[in-house]
N, C-alpha and C. Protein backbone atom coordinates (compact mmCIF):
# COMPACT_ATOMS: atom_id res chain seq x y z
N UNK A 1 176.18 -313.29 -40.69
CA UNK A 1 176.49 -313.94 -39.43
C UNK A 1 177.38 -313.02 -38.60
N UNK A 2 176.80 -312.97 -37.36
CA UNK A 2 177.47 -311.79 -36.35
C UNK A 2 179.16 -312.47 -35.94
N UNK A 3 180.00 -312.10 -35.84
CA UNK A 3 181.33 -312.33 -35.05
C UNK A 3 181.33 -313.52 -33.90
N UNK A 4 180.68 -312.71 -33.00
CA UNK A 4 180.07 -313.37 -31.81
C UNK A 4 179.99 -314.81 -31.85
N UNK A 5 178.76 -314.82 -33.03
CA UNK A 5 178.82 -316.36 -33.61
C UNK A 5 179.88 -317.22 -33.96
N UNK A 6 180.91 -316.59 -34.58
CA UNK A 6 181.47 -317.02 -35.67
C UNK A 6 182.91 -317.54 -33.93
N UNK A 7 182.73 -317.15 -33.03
CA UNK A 7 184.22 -317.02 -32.45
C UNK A 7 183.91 -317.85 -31.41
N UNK A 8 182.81 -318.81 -31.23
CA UNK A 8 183.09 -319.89 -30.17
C UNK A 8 184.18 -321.02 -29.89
N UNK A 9 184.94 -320.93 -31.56
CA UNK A 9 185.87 -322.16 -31.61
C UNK A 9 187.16 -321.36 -32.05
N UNK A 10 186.95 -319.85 -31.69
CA UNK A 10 188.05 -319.00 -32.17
C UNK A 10 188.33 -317.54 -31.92
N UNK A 11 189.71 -317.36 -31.38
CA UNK A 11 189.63 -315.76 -30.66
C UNK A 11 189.97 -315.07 -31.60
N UNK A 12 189.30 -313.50 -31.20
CA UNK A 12 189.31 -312.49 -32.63
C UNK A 12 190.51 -312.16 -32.18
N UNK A 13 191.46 -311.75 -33.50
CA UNK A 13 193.14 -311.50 -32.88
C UNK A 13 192.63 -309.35 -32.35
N UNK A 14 193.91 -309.29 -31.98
CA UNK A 14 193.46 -307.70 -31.25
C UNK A 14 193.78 -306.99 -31.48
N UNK A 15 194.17 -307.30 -33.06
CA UNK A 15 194.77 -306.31 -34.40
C UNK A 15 194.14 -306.66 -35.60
N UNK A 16 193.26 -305.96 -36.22
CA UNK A 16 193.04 -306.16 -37.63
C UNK A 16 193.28 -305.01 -38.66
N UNK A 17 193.23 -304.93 -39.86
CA UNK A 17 193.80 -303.88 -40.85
C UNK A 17 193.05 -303.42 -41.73
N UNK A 18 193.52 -301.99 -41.71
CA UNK A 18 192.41 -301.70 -43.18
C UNK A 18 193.34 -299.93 -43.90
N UNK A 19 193.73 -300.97 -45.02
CA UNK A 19 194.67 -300.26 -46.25
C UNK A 19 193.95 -299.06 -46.15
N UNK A 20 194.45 -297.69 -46.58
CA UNK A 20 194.02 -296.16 -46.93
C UNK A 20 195.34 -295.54 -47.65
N UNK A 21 194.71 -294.50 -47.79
CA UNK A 21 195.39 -293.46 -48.62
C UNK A 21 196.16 -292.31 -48.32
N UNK A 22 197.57 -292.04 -47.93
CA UNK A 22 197.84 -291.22 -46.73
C UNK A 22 197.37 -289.53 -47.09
N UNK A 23 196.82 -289.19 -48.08
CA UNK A 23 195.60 -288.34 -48.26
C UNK A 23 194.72 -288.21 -47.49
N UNK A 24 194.12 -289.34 -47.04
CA UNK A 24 192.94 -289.51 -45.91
C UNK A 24 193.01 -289.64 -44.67
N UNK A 25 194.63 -289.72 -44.34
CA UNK A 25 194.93 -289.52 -42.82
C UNK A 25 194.29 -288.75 -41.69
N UNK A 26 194.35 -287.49 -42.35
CA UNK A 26 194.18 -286.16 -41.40
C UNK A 26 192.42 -286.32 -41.05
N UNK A 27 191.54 -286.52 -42.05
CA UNK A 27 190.28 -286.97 -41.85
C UNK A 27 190.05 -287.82 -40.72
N UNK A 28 190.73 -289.19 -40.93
CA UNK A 28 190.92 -290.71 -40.20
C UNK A 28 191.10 -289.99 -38.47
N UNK A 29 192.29 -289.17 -38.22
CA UNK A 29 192.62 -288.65 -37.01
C UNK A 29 191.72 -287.63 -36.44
N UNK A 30 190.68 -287.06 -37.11
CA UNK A 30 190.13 -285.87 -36.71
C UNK A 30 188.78 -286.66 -36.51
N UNK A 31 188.10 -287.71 -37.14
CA UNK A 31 187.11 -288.01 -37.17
C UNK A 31 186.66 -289.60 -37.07
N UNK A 32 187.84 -289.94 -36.78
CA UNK A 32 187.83 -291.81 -36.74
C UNK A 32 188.15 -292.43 -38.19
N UNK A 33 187.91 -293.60 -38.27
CA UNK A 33 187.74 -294.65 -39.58
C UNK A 33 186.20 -294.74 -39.65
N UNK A 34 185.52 -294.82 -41.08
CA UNK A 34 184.16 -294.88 -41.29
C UNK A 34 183.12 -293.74 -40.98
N UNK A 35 181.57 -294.09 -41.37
CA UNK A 35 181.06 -293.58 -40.77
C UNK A 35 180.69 -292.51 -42.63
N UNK A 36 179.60 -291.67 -42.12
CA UNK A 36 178.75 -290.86 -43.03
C UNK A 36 180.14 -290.04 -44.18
N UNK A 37 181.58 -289.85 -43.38
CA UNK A 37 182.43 -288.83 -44.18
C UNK A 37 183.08 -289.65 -44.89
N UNK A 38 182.84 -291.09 -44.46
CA UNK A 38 184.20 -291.98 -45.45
C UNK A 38 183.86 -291.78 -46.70
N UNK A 39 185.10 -291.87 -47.83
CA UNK A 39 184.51 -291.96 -48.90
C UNK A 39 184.97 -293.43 -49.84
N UNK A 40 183.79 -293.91 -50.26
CA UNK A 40 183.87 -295.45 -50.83
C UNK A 40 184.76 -295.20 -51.60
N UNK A 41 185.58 -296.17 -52.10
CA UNK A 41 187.42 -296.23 -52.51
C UNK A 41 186.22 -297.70 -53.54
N UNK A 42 184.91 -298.17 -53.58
CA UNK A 42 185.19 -299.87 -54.06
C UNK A 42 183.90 -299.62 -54.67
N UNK A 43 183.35 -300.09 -55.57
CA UNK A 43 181.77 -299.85 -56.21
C UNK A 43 180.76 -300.57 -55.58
N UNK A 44 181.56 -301.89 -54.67
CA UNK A 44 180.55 -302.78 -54.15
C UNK A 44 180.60 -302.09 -52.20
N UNK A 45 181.16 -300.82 -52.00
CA UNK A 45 181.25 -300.49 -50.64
C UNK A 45 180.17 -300.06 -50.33
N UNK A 46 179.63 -300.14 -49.02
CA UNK A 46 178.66 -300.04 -48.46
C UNK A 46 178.95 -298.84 -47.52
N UNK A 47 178.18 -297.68 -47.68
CA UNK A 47 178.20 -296.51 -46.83
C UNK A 47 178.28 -297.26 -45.32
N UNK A 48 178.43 -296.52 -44.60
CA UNK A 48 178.96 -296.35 -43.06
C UNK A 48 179.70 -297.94 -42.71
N UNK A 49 180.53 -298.45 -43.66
CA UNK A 49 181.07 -300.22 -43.35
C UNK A 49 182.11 -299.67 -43.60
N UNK A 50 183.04 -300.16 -42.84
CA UNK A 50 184.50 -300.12 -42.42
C UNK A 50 185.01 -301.62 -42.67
N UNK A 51 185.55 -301.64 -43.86
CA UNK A 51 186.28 -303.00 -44.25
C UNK A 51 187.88 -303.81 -43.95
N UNK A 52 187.87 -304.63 -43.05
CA UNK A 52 188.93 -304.68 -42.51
C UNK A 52 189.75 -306.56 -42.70
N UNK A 53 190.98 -306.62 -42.33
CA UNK A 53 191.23 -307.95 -42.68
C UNK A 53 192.56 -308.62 -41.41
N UNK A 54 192.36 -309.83 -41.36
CA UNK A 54 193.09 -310.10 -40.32
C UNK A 54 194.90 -310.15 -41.16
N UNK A 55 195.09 -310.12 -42.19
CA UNK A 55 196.43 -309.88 -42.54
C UNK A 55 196.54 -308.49 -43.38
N UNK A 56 197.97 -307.92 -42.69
CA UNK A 56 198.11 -306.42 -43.52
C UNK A 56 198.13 -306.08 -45.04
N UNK A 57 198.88 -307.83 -45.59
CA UNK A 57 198.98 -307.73 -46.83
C UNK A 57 197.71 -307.54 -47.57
N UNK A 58 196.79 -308.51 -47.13
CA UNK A 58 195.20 -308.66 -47.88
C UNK A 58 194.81 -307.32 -47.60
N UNK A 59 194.64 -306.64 -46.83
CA UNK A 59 194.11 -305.04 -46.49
C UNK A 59 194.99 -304.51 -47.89
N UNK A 60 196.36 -304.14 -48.06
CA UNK A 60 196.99 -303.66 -48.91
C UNK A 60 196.59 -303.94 -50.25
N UNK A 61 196.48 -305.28 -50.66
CA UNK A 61 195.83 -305.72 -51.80
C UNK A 61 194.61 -304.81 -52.47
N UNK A 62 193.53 -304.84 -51.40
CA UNK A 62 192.70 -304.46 -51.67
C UNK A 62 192.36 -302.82 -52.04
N UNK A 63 193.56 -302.02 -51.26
CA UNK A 63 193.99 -300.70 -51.57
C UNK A 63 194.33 -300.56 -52.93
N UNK A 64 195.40 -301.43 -53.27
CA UNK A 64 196.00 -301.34 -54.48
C UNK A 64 195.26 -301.67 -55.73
N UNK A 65 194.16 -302.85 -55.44
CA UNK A 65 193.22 -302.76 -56.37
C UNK A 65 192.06 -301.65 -56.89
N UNK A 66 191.93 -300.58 -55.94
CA UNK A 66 190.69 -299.17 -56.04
C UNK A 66 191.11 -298.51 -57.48
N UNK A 67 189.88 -298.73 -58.18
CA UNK A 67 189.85 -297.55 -59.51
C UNK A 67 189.09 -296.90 -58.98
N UNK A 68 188.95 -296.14 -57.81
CA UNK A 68 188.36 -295.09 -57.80
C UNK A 68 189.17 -293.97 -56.76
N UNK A 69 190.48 -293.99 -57.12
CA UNK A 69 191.14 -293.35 -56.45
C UNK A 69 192.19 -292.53 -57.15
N UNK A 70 192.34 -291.22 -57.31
CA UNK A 70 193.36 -291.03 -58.71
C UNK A 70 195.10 -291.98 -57.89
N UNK A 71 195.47 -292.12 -59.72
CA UNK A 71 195.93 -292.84 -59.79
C UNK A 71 197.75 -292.49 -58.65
N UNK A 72 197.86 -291.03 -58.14
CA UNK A 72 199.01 -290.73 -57.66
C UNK A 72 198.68 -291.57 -56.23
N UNK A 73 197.93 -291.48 -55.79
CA UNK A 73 197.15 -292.38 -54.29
C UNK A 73 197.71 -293.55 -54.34
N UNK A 74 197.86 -294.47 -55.41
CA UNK A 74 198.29 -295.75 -55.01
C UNK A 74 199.58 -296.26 -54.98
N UNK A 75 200.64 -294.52 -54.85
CA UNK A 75 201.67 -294.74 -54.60
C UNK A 75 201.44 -294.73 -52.90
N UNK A 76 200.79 -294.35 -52.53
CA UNK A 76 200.57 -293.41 -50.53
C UNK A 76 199.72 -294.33 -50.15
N UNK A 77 199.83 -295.70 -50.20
CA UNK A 77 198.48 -296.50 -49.51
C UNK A 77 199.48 -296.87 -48.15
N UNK A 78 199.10 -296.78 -47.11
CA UNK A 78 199.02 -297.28 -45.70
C UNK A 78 198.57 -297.82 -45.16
N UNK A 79 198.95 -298.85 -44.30
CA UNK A 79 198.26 -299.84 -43.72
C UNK A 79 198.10 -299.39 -41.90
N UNK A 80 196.40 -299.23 -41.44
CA UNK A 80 196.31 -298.99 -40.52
C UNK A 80 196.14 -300.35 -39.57
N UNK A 81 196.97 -300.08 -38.13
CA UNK A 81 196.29 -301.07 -37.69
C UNK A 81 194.69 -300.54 -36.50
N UNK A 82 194.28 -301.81 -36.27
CA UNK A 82 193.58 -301.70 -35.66
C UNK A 82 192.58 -302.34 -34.22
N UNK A 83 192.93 -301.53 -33.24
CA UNK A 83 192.83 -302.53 -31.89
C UNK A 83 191.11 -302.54 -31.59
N UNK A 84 191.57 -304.25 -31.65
CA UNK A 84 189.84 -304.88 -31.34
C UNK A 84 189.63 -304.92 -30.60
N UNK A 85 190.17 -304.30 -28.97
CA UNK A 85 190.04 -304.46 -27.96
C UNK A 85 188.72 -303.53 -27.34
N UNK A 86 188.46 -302.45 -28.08
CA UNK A 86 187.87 -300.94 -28.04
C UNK A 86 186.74 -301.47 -29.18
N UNK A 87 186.54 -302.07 -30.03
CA UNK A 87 185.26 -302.53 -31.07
C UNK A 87 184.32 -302.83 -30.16
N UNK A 88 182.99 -302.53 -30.91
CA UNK A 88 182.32 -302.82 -30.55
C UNK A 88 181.57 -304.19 -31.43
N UNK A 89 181.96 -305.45 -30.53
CA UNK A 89 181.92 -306.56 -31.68
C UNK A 89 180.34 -307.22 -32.21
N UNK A 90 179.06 -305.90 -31.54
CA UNK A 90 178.17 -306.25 -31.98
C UNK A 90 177.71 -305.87 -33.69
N UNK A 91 179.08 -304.81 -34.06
CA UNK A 91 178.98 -304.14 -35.36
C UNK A 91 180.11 -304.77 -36.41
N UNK A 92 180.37 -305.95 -35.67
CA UNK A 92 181.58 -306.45 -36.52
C UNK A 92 180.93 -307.85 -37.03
N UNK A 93 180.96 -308.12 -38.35
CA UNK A 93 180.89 -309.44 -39.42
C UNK A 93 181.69 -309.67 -40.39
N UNK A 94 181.33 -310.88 -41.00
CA UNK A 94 182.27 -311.11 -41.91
C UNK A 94 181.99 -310.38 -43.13
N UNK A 95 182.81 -310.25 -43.73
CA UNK A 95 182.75 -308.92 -45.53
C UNK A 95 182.07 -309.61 -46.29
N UNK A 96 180.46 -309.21 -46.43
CA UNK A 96 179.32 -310.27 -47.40
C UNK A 96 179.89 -309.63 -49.05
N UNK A 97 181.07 -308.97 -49.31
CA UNK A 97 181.05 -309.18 -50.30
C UNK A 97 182.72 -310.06 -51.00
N UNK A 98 182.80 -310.92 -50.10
CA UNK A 98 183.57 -311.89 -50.70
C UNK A 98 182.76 -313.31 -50.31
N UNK A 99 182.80 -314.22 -51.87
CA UNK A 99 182.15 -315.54 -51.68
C UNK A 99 182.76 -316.35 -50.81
N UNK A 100 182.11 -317.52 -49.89
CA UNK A 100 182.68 -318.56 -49.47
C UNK A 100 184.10 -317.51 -48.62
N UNK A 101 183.63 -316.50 -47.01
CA UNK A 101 184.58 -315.99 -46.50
C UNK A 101 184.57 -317.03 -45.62
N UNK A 102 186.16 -317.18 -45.11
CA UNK A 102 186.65 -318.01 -43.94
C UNK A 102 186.71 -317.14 -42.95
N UNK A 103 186.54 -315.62 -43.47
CA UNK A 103 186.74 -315.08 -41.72
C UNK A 103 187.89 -314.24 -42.30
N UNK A 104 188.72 -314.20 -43.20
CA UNK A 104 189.44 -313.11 -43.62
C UNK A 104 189.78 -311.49 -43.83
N UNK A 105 188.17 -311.99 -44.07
CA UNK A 105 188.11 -310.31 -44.22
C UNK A 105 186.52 -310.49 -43.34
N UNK A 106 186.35 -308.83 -42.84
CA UNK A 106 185.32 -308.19 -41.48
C UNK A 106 184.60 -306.92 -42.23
N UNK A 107 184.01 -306.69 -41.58
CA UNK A 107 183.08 -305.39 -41.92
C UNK A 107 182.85 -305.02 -40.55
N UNK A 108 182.64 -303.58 -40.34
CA UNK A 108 182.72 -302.92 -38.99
C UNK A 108 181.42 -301.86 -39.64
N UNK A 109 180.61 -301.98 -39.04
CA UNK A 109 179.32 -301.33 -39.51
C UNK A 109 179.26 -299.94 -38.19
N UNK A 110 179.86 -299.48 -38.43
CA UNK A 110 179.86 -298.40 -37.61
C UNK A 110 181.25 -297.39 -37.59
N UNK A 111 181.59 -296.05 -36.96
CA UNK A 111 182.88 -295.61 -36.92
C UNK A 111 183.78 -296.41 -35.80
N UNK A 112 185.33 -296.33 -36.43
CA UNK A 112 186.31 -297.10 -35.92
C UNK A 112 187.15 -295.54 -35.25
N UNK A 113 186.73 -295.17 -33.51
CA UNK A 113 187.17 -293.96 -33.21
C UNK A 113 188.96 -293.96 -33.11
N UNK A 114 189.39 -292.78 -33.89
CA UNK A 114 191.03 -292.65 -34.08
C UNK A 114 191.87 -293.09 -32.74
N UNK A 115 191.08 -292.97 -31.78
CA UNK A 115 192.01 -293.59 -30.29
C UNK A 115 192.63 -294.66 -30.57
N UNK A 116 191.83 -296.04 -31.80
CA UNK A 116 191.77 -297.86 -32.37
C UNK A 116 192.93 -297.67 -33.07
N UNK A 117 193.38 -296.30 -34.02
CA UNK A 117 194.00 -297.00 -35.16
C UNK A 117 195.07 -296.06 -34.60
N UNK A 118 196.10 -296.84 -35.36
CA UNK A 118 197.25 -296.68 -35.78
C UNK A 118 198.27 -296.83 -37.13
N UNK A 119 199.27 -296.68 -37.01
CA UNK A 119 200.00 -296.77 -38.46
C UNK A 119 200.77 -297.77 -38.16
């Protein structure tokens, strides 16, 4: 279900988040969030999806949970934010890989250009 849908009885806030690795910064700034160079951090991640959440903590969570990151990384996780103002909300849904989502967590099916994020 597209965003769009989902936001007739509700505004998308104009910040959402998505935990990283301050390893992956310099990438993130040179080349955006997502997209063909990201590299999946989750076994259930979906190439070019940019996974994002309306609270910083749940983004963080989900950082801190990656076994696929050596293990010095999950001292350097960062929370980016990110302005929805610049999305393009035809590439934004809810994260089909959590059951029964309320809207918590998003998927951004496309790159999130470095102009959006911040620290």
């Amino acid at each position: 279900m597209r965003i769009k849908e989902l936001t007739e009885s509700a505004k998308i806030p104009s910040v959402l988040y998505h935990a990283t690795y301050r390893p992956l910064l310099k990438s993130i700034k040179r080349h955006g969030l997502g997209g063909d160079r990201a590299q999946a951090k989750w076994e259930d991640s979906v190439p070019g999806v940019v996974y994002l959440a309306l609270d910083p903590n749940v983004a963080e969570s989900y950082a801190e949970s990656s076994e696929a990151v050596p293990d010095e990384w999950l001292d350097e996780i960062v929370v980016l934010k990110i302005l929805t103002a610049g999305l393009d909300l035809e590439k934004l849904k809810l994260d089909q890989n959590v059951l029964d989502n309320a809207g918590d967590t998003l998927e951004y099916h496309g790159v999130i250009p470095a102009n959006l994020v911040s620290l």
